[in-house]
PDB file of N, CA and C in Angstrom:
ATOM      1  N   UNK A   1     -38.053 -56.278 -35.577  1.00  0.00           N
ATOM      2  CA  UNK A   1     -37.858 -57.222 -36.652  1.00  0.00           C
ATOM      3  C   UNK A   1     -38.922 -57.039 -37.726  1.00  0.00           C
ATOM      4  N   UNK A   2     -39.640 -56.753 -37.354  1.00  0.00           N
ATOM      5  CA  UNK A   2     -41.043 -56.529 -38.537  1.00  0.00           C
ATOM      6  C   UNK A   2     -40.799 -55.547 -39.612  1.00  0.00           C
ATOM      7  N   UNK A   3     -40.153 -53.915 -38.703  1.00  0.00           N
ATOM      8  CA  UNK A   3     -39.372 -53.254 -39.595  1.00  0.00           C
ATOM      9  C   UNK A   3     -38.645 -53.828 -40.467  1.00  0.00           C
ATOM     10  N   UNK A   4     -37.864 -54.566 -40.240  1.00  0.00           N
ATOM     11  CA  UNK A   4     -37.095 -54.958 -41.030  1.00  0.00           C
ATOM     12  C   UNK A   4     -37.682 -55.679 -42.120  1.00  0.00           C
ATOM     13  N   UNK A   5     -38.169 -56.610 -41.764  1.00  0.00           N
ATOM     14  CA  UNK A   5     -39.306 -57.435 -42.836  1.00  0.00           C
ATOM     15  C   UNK A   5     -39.799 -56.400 -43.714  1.00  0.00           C
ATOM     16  N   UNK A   6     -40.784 -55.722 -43.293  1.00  0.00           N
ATOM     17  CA  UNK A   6     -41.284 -54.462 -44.173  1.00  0.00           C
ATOM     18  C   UNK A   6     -40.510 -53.521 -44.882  1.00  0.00           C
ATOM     19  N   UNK A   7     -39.293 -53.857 -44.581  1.00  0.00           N
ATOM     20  CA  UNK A   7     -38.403 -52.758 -45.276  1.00  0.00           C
ATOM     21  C   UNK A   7     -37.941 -53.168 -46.599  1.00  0.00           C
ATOM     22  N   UNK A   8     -37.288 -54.691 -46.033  1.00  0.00           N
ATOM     23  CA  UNK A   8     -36.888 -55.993 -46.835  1.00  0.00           C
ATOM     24  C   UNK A   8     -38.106 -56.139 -48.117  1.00  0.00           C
ATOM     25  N   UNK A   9     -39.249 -56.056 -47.959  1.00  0.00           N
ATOM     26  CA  UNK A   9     -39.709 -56.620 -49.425  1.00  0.00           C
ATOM     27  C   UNK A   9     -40.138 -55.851 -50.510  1.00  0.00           C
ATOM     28  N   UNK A  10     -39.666 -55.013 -50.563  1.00  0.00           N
ATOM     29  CA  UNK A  10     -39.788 -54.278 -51.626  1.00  0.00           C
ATOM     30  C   UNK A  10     -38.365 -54.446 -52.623  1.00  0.00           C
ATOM     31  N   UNK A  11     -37.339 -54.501 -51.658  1.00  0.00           N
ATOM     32  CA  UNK A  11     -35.704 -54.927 -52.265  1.00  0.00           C
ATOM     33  C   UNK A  11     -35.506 -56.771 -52.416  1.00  0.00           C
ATOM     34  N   UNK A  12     -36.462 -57.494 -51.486  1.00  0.00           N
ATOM     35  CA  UNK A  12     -36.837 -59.093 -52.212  1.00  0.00           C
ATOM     36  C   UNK A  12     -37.227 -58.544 -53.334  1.00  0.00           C
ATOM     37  N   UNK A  13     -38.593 -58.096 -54.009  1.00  0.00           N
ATOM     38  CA  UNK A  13     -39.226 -58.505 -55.175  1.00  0.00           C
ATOM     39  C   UNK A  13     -38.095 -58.048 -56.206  1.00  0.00           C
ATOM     40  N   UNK A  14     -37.588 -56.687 -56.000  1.00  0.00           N
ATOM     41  CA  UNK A  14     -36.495 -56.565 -56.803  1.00  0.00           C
ATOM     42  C   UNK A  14     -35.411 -57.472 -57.302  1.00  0.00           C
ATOM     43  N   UNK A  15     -34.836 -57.988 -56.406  1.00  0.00           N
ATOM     44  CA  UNK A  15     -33.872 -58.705 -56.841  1.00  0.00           C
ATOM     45  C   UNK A  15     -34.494 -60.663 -57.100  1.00  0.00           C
ATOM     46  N   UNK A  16     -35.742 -60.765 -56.672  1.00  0.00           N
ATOM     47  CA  UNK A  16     -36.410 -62.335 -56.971  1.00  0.00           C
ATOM     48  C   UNK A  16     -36.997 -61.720 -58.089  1.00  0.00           C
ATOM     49  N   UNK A  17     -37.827 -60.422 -58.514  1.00  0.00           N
ATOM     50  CA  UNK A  17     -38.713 -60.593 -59.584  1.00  0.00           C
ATOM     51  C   UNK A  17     -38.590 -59.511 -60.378  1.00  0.00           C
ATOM     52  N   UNK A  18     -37.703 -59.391 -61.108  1.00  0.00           N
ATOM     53  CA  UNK A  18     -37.299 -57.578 -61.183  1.00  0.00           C
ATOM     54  C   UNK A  18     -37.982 -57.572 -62.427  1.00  0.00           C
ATOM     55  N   UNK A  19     -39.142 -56.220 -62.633  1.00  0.00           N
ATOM     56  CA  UNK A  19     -39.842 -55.798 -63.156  1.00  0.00           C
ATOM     57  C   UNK A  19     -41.763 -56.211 -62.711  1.00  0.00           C
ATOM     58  N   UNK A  20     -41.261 -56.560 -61.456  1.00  0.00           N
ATOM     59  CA  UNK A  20     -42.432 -57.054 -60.616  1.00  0.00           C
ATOM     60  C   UNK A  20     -42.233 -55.950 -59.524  1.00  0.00           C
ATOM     61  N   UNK A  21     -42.674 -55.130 -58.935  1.00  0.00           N
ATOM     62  CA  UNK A  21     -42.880 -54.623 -57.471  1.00  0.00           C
ATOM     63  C   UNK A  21     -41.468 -53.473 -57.176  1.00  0.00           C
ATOM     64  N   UNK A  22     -41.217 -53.059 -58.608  1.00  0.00           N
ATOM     65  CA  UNK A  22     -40.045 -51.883 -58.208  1.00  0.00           C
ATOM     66  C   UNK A  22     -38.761 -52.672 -58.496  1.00  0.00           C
ATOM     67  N   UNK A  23     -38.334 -53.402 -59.211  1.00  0.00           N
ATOM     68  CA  UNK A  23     -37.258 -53.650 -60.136  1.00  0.00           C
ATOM     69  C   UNK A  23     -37.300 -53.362 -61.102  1.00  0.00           C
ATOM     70  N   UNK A  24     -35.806 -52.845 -61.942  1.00  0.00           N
ATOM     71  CA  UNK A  24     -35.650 -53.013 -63.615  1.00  0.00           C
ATOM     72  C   UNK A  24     -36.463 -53.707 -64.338  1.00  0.00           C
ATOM     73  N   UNK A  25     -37.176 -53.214 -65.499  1.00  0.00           N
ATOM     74  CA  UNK A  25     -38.206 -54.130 -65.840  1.00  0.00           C
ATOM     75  C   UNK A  25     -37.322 -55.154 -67.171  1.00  0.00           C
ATOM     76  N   UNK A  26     -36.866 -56.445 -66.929  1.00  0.00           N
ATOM     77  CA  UNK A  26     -36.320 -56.557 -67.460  1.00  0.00           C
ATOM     78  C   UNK A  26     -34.995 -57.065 -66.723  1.00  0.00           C
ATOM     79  N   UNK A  27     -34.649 -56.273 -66.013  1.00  0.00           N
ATOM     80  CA  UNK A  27     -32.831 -56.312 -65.836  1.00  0.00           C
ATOM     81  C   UNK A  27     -32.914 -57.307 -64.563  1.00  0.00           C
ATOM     82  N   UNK A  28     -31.439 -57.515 -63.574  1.00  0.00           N
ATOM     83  CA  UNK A  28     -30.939 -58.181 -62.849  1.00  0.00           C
ATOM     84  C   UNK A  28     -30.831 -57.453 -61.823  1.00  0.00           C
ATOM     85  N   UNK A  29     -30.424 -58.214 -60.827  1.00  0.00           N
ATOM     86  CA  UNK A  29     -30.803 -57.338 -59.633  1.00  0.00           C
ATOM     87  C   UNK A  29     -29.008 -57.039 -59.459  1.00  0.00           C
ATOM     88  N   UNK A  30     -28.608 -55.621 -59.272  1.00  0.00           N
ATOM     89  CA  UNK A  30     -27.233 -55.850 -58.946  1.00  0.00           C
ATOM     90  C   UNK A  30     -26.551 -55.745 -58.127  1.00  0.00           C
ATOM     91  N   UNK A  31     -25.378 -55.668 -57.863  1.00  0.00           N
ATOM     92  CA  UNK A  31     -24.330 -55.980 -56.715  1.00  0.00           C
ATOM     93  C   UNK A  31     -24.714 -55.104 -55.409  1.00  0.00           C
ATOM     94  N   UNK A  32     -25.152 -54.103 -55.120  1.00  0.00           N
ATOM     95  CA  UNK A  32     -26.127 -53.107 -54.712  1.00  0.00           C
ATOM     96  C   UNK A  32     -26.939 -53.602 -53.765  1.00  0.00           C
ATOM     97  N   UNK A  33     -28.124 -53.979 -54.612  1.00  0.00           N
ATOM     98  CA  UNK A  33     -29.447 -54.436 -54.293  1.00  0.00           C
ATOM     99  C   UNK A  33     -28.680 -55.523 -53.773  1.00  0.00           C
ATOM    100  N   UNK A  34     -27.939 -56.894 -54.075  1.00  0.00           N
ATOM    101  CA  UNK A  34     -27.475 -58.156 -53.533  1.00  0.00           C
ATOM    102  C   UNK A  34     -27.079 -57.887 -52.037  1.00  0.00           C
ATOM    103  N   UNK A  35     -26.183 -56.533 -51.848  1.00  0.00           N
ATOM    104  CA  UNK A  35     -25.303 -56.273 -50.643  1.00  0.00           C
ATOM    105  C   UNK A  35     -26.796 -55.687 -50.033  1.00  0.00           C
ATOM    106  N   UNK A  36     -27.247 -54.935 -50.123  1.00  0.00           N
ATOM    107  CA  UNK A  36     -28.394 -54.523 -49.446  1.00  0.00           C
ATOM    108  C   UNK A  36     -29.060 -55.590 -48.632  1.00  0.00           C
ATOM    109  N   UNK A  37     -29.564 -56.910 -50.098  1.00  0.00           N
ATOM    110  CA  UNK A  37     -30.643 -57.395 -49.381  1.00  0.00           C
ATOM    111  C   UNK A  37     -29.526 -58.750 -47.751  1.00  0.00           C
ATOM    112  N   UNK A  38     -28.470 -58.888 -48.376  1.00  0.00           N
ATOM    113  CA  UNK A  38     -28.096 -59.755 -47.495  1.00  0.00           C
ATOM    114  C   UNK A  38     -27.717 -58.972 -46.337  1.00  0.00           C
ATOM    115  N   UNK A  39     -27.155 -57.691 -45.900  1.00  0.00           N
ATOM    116  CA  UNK A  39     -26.854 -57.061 -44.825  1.00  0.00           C
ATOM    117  C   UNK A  39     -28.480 -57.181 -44.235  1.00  0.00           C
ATOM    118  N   UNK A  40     -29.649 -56.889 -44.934  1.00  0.00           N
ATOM    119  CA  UNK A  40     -31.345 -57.040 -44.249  1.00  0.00           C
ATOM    120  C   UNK A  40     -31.238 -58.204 -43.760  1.00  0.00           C
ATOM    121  N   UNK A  41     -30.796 -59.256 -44.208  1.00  0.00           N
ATOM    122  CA  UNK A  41     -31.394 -60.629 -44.156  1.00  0.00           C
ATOM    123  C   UNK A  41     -30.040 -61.290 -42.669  1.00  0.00           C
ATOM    124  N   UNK A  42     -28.673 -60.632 -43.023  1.00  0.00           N
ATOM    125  CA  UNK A  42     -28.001 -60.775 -41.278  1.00  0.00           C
ATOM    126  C   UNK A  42     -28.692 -59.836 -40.525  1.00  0.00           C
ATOM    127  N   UNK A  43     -29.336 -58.727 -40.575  1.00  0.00           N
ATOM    128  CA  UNK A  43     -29.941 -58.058 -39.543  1.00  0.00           C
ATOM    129  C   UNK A  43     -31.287 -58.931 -38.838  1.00  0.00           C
ATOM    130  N   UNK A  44     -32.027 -59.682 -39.673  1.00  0.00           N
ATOM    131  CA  UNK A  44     -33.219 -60.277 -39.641  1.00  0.00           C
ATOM    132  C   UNK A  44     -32.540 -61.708 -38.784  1.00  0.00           C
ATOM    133  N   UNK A  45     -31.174 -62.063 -39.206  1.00  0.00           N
ATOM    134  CA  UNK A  45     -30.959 -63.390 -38.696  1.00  0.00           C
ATOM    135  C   UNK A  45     -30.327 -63.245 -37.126  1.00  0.00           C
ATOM    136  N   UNK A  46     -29.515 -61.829 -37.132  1.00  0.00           N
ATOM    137  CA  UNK A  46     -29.496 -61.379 -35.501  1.00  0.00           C
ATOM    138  C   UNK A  46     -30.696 -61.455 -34.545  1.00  0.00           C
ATOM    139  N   UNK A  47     -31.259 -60.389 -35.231  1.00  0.00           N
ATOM    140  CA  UNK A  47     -33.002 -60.589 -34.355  1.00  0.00           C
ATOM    141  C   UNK A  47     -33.176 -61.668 -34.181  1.00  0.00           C
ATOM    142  N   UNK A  48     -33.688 -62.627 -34.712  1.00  0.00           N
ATOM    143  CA  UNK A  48     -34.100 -63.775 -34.488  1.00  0.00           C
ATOM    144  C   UNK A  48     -33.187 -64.504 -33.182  1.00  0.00           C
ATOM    145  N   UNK A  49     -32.325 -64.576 -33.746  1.00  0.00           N
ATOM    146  CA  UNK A  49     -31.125 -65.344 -32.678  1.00  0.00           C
ATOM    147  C   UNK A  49     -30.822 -64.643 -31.164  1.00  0.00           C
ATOM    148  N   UNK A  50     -31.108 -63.132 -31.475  1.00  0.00           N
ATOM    149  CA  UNK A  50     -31.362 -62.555 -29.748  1.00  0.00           C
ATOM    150  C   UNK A  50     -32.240 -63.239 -29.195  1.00  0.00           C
ATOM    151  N   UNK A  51     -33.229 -62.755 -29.882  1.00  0.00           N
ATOM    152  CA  UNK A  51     -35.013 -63.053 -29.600  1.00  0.00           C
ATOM    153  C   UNK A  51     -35.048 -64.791 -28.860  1.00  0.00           C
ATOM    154  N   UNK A  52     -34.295 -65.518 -29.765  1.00  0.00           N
ATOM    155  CA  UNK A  52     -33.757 -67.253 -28.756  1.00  0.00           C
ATOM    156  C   UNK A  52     -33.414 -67.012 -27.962  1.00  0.00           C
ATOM    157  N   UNK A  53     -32.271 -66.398 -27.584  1.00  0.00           N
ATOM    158  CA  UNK A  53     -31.344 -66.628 -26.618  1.00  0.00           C
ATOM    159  C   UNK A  53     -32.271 -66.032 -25.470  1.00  0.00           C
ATOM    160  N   UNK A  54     -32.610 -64.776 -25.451  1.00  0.00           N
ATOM    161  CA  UNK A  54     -33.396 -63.683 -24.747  1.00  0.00           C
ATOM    162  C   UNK A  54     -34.366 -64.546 -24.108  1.00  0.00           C
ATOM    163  N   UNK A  55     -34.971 -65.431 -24.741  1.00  0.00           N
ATOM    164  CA  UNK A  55     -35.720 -66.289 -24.265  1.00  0.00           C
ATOM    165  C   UNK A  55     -35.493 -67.354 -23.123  1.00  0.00           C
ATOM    166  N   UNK A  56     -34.471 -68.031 -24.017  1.00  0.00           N
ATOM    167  CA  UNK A  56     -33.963 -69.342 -23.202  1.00  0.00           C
ATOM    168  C   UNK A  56     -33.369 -68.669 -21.842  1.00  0.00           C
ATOM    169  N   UNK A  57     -32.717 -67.126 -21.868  1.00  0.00           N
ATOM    170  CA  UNK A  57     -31.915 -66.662 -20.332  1.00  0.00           C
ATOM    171  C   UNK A  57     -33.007 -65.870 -19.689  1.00  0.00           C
ATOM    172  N   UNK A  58     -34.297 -65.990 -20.430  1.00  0.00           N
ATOM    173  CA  UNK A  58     -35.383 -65.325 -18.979  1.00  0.00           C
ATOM    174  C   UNK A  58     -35.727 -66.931 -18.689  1.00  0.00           C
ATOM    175  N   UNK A  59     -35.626 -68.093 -19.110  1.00  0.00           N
ATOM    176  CA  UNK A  59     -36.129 -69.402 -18.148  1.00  0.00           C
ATOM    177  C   UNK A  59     -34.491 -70.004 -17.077  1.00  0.00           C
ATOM    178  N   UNK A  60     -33.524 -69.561 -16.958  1.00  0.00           N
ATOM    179  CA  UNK A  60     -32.312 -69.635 -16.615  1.00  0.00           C
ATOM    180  C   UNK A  60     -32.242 -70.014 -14.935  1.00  0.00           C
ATOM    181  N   UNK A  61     -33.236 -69.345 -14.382  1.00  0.00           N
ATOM    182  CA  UNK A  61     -33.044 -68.952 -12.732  1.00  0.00           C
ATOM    183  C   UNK A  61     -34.022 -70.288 -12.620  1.00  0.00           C
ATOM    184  N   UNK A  62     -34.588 -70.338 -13.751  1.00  0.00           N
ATOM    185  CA  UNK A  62     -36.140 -72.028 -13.307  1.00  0.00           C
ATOM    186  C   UNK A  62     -34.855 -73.036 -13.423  1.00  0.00           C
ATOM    187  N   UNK A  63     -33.944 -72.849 -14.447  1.00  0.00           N
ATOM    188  CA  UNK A  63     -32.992 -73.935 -14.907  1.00  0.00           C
ATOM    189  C   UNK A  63     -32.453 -74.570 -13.863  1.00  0.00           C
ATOM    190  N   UNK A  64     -31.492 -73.184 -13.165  1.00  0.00           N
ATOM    191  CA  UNK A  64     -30.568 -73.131 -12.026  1.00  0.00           C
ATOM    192  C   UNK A  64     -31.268 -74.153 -10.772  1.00  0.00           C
ATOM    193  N   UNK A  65     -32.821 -73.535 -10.686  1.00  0.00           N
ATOM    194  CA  UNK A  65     -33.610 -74.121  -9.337  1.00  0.00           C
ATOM    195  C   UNK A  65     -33.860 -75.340  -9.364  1.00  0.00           C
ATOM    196  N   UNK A  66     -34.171 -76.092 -10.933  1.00  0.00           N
ATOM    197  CA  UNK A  66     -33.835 -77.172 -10.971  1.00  0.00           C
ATOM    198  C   UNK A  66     -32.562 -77.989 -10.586  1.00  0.00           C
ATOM    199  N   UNK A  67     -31.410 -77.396 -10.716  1.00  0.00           N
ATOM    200  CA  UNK A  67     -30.600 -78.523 -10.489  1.00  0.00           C
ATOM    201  C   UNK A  67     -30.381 -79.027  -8.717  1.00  0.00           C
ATOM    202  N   UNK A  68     -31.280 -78.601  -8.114  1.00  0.00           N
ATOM    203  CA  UNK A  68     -30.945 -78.953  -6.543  1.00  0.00           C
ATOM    204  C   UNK A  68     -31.844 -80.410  -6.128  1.00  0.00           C
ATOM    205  N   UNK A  69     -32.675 -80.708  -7.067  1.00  0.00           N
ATOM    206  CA  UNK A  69     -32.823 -82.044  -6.741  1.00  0.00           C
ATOM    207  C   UNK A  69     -32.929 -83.098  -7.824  1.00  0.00           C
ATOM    208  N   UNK A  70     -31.568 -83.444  -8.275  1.00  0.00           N
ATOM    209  CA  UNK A  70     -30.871 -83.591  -9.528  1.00  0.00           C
ATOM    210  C   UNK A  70     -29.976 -84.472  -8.640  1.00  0.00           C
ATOM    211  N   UNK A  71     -29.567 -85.814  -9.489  1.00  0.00           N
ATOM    212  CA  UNK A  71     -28.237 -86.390  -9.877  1.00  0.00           C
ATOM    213  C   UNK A  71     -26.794 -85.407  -9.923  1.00  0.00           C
ATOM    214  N   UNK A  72     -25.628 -86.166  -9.798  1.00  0.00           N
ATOM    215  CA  UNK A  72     -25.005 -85.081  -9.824  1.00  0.00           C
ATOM    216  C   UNK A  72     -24.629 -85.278 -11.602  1.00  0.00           C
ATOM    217  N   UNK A  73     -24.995 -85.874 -11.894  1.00  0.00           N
ATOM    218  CA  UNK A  73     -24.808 -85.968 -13.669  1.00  0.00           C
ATOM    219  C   UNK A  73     -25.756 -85.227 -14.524  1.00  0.00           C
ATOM    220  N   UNK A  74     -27.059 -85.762 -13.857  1.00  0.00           N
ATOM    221  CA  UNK A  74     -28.126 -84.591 -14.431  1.00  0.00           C
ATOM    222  C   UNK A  74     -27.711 -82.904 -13.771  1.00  0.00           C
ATOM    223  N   UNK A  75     -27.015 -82.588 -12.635  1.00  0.00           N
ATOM    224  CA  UNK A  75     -26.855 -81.339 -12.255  1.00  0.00           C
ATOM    225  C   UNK A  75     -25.977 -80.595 -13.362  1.00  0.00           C
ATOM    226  N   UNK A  76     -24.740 -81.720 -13.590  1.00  0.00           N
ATOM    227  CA  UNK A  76     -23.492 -81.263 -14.722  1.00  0.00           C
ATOM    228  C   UNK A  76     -24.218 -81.248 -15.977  1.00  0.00           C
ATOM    229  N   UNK A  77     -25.638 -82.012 -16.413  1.00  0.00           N
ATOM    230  CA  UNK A  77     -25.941 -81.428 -17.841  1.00  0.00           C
ATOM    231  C   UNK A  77     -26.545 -79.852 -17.520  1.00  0.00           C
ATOM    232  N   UNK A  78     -27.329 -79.787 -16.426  1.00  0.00           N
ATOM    233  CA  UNK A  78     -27.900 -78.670 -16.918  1.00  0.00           C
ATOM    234  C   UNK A  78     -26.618 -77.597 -16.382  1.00  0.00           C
ATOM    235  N   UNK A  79     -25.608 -77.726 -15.588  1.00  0.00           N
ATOM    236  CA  UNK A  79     -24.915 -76.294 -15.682  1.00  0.00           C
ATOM    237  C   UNK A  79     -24.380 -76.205 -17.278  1.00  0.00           C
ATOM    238  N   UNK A  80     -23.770 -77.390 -17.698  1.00  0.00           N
ATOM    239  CA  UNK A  80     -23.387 -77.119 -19.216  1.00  0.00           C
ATOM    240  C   UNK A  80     -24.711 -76.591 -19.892  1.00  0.00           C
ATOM    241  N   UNK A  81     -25.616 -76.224 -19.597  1.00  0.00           N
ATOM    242  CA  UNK A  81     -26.923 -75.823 -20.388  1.00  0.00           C
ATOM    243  C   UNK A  81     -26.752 -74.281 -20.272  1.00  0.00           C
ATOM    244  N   UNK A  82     -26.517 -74.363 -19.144  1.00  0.00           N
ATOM    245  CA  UNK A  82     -26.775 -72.691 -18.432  1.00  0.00           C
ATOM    246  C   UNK A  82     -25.833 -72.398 -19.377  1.00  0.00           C
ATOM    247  N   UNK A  83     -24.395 -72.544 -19.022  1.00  0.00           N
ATOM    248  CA  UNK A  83     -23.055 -71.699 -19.804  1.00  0.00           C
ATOM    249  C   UNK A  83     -23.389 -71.332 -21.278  1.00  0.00           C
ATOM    250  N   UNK A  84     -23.445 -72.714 -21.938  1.00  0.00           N
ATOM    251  CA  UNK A  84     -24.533 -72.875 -23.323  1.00  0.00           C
ATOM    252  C   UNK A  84     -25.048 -71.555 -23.584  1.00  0.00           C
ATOM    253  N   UNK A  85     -26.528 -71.139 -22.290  1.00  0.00           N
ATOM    254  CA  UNK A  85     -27.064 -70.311 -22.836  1.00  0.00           C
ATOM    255  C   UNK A  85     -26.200 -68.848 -22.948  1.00  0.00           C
ATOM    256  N   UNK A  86     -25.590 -69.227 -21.708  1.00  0.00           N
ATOM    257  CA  UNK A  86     -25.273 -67.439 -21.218  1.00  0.00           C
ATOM    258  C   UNK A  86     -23.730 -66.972 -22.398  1.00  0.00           C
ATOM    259  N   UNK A  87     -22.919 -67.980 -23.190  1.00  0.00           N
ATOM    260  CA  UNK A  87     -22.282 -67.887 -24.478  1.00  0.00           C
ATOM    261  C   UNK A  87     -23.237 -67.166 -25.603  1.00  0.00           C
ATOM    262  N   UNK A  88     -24.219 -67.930 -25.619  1.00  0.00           N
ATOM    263  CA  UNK A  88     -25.128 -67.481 -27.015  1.00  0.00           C
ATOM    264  C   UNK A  88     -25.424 -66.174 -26.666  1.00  0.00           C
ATOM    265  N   UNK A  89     -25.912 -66.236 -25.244  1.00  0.00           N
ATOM    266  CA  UNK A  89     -26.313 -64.988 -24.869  1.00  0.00           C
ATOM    267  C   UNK A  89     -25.052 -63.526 -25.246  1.00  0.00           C
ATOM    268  N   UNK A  90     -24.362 -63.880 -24.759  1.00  0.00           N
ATOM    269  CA  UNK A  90     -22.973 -62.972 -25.435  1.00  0.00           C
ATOM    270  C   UNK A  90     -23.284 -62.639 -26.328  1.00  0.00           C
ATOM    271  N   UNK A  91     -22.758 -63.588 -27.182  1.00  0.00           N
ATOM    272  CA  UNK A  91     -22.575 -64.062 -28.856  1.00  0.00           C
ATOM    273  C   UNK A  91     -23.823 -63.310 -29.573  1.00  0.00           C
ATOM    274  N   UNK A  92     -24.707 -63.122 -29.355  1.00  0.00           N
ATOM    275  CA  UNK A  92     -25.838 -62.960 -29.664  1.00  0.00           C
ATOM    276  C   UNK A  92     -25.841 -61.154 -29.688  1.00  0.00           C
ATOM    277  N   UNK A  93     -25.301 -60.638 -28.366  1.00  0.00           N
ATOM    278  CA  UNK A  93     -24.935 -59.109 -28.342  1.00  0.00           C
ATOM    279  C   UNK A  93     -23.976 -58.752 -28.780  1.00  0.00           C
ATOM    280  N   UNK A  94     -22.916 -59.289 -29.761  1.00  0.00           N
ATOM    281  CA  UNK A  94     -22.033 -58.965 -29.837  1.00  0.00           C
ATOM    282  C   UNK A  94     -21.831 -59.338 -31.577  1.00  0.00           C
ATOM    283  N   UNK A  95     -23.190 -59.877 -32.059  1.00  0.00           N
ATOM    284  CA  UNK A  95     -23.497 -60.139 -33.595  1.00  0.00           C
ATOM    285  C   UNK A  95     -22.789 -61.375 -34.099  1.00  0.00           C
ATOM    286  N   UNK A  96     -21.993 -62.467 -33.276  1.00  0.00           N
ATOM    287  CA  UNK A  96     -20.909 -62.944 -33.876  1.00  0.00           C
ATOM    288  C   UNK A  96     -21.726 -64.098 -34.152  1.00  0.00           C
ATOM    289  N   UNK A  97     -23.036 -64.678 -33.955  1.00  0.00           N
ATOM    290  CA  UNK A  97     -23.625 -66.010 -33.736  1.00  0.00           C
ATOM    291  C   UNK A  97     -24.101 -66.908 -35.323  1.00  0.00           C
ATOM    292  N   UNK A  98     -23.480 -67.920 -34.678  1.00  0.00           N
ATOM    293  CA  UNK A  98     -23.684 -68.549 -36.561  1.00  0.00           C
ATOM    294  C   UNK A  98     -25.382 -68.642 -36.539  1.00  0.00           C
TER     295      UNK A  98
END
């Protein structure tokens, strides 16, 4: 993700400050540079959203161990937690995640 960041700001200043940092000096940033920077900025918003999920399904097996001395209502929130995660978790490899 950092790559990406670092890649990303040289095509930000362009299209936020153009004639600042390697934009048209003068001009607009165009359709180009726009498609560029937003395909960076869903790549940056994937990462991120693995990087959650990736997270929340390495604490999953603590989740699971919890529910054995649980309510059976508190047991049914956390399996709906688990599924929760292990969807995003999909969703997440498969790029589709809002």
């Amino acid at each position: 993700m950092v790559v990406v960041l670092r890649r990303s700001w040289p095509l930000l200043l362009a299209v936020l400050l153009p004639g600042c940092g390697g934009g048209d000096s003068g001009g607009h940033a165009d359709a180009a540079q726009l498609r560029a920077l937003h395909a960076l900025m869903v790549e940056i918003r994937a990462d991120l959203a693995a990087a959650r999920v990736a997270e929340a399904r390495a604490e999953l097996p603590a989740l699971r161990r919890l529910g054995h001395g649980l309510t059976v209502s508190q047991q049914r929130s956390v399996e709906r937690l688990t599924v929760l995660v292990e969807t995003e978790w999909r969703c997440a490899r498969q790029w589709r995640c809002d």
